[in-house]
C-alpha atoms as a PDB file:
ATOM      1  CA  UNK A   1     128.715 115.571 119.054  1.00  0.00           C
ATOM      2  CA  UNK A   2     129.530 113.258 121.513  1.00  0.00           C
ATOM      3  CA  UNK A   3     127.022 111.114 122.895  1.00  0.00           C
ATOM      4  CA  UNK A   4     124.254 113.563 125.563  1.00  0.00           C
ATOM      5  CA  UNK A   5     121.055 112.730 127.906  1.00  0.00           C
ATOM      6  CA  UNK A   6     118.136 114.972 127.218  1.00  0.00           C
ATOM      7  CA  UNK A   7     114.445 114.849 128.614  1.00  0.00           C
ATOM      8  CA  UNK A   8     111.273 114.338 126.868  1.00  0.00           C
ATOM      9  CA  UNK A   9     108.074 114.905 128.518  1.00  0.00           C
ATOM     10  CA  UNK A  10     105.154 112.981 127.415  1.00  0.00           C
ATOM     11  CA  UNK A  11     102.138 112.521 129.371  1.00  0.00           C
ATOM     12  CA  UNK A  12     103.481 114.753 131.931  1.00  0.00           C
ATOM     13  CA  UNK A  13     106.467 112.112 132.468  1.00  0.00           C
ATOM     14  CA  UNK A  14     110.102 112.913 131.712  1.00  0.00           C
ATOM     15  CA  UNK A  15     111.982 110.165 129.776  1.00  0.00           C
ATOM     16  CA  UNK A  16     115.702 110.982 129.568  1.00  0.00           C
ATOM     17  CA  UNK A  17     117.127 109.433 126.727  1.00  0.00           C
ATOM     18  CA  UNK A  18     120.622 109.339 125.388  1.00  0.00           C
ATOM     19  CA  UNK A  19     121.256 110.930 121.717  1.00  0.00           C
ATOM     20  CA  UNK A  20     124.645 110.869 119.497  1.00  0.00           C
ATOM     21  CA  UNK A  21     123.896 113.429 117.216  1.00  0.00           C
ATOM     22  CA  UNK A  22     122.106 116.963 117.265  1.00  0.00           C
ATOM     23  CA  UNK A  23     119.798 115.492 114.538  1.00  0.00           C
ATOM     24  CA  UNK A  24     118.804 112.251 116.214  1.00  0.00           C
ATOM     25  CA  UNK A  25     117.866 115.086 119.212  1.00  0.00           C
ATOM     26  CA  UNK A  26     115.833 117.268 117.037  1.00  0.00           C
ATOM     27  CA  UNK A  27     113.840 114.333 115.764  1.00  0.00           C
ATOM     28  CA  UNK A  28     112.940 112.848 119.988  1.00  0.00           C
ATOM     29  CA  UNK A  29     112.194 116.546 121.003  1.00  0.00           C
ATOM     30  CA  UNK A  30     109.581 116.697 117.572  1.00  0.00           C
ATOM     31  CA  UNK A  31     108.402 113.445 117.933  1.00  0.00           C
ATOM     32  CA  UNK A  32     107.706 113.961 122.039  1.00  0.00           C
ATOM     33  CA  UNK A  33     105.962 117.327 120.782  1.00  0.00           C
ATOM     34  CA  UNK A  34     103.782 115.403 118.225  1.00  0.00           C
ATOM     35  CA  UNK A  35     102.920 113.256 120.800  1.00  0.00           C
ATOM     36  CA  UNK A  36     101.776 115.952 123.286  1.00  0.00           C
ATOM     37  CA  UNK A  37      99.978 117.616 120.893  1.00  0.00           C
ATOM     38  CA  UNK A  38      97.944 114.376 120.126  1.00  0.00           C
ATOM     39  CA  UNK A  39      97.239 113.985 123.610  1.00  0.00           C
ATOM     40  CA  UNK A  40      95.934 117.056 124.265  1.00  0.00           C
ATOM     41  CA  UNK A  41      94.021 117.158 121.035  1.00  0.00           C
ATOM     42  CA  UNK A  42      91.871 113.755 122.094  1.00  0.00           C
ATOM     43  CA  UNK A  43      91.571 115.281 125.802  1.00  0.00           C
ATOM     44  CA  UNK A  44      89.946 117.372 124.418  1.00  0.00           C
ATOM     45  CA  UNK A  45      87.423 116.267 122.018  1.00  0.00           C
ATOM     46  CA  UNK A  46      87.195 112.235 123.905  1.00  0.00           C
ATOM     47  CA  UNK A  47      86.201 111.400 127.456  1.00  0.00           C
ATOM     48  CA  UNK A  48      88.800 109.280 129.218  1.00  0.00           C
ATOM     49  CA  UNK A  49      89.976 107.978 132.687  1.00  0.00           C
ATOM     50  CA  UNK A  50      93.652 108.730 132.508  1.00  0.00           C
ATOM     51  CA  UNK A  51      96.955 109.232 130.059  1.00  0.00           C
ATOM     52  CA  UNK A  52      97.194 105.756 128.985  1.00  0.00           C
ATOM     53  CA  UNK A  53      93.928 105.945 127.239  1.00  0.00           C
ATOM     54  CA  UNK A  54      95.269 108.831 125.607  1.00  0.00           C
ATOM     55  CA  UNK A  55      98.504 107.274 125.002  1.00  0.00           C
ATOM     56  CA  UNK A  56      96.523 104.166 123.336  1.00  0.00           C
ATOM     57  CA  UNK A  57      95.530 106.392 120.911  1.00  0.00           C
ATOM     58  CA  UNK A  58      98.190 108.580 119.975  1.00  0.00           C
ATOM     59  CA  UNK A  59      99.767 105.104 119.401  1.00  0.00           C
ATOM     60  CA  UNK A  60      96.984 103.642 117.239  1.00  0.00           C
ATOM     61  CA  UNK A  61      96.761 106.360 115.219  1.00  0.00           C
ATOM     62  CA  UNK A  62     100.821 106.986 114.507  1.00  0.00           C
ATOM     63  CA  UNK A  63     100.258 102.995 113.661  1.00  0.00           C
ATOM     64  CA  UNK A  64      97.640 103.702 111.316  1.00  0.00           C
ATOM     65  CA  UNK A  65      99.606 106.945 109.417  1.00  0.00           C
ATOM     66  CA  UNK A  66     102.763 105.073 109.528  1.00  0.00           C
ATOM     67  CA  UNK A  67     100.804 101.677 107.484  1.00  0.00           C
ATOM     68  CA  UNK A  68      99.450 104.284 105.405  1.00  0.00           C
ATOM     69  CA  UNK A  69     102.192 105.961 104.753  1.00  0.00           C
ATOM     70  CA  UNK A  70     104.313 102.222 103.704  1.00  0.00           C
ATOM     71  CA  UNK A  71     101.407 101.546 101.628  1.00  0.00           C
ATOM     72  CA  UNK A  72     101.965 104.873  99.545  1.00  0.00           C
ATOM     73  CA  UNK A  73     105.551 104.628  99.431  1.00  0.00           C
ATOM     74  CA  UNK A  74     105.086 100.889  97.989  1.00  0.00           C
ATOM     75  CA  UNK A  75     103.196 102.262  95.532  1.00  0.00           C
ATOM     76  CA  UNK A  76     105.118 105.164  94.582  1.00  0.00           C
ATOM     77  CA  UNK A  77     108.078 102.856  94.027  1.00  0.00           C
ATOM     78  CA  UNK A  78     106.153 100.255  92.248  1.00  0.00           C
ATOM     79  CA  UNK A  79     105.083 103.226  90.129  1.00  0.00           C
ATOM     80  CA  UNK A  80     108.833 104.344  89.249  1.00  0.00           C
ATOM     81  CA  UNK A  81     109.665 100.514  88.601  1.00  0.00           C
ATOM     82  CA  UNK A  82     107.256 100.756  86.085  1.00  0.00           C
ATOM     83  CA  UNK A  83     108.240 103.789  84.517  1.00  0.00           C
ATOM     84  CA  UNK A  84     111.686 103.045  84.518  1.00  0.00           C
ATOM     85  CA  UNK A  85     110.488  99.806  82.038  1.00  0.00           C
ATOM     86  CA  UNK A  86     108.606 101.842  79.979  1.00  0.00           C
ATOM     87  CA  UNK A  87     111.749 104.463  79.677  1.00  0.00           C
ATOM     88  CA  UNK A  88     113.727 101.797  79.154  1.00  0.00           C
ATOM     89  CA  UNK A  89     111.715  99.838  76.586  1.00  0.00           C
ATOM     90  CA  UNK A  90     111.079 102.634  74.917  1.00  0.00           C
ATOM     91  CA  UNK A  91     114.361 103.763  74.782  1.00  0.00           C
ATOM     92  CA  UNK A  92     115.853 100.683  73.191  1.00  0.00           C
ATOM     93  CA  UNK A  93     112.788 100.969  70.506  1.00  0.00           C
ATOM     94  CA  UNK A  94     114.011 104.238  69.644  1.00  0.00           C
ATOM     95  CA  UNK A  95     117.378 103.262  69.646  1.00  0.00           C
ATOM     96  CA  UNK A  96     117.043 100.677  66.608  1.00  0.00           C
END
């Protein structure tokens, strides 16, 4: 796919953006969706003055899932590390 401009709207604002693969599209349009959605979903349960409050927090909380989400995926792989010693150590034990 050769390189295309598409449109996201978020916060009733379109942002054309360029895209090189039908993937990398996918992923803007869901991500400008998700975003939406999070708006709409603190209009309506929070008072506030315009988009940008909303946008503030849309952003702190896709800040806060995505530290969470590096803090589970550290520990996940410090988890395999350590399985992977104990396969390994007690591989070699079984091996002698």
């Amino acid at each position: 796919m050769k390189e295309q401009i598409i449109t996201v709207n978020i916060g009733d604002r379109p942002y054309r953006l360029s895209v090189g693969s039908e993937s990398e599209e996918q992923i803007l349009r869901s991500a400008g969706k998700l975003i939406e959605e999070k708006m709409k979903q603190y209009a309506n349960n929070y008072a506030y003055k315009d988009h940008q409050d909303l946008l503030a927090m849309v952003a702190l909380q896709l800040a806060v899932d995505s530290i969470n989400y590096n803090d589970q995926a550290n520990q996940y792989r410090d988890l395999k590390d350590k399985l992977h010693y104990l396969d390994k150590t007690l591989t070699d034990i079984l091996e002698d």
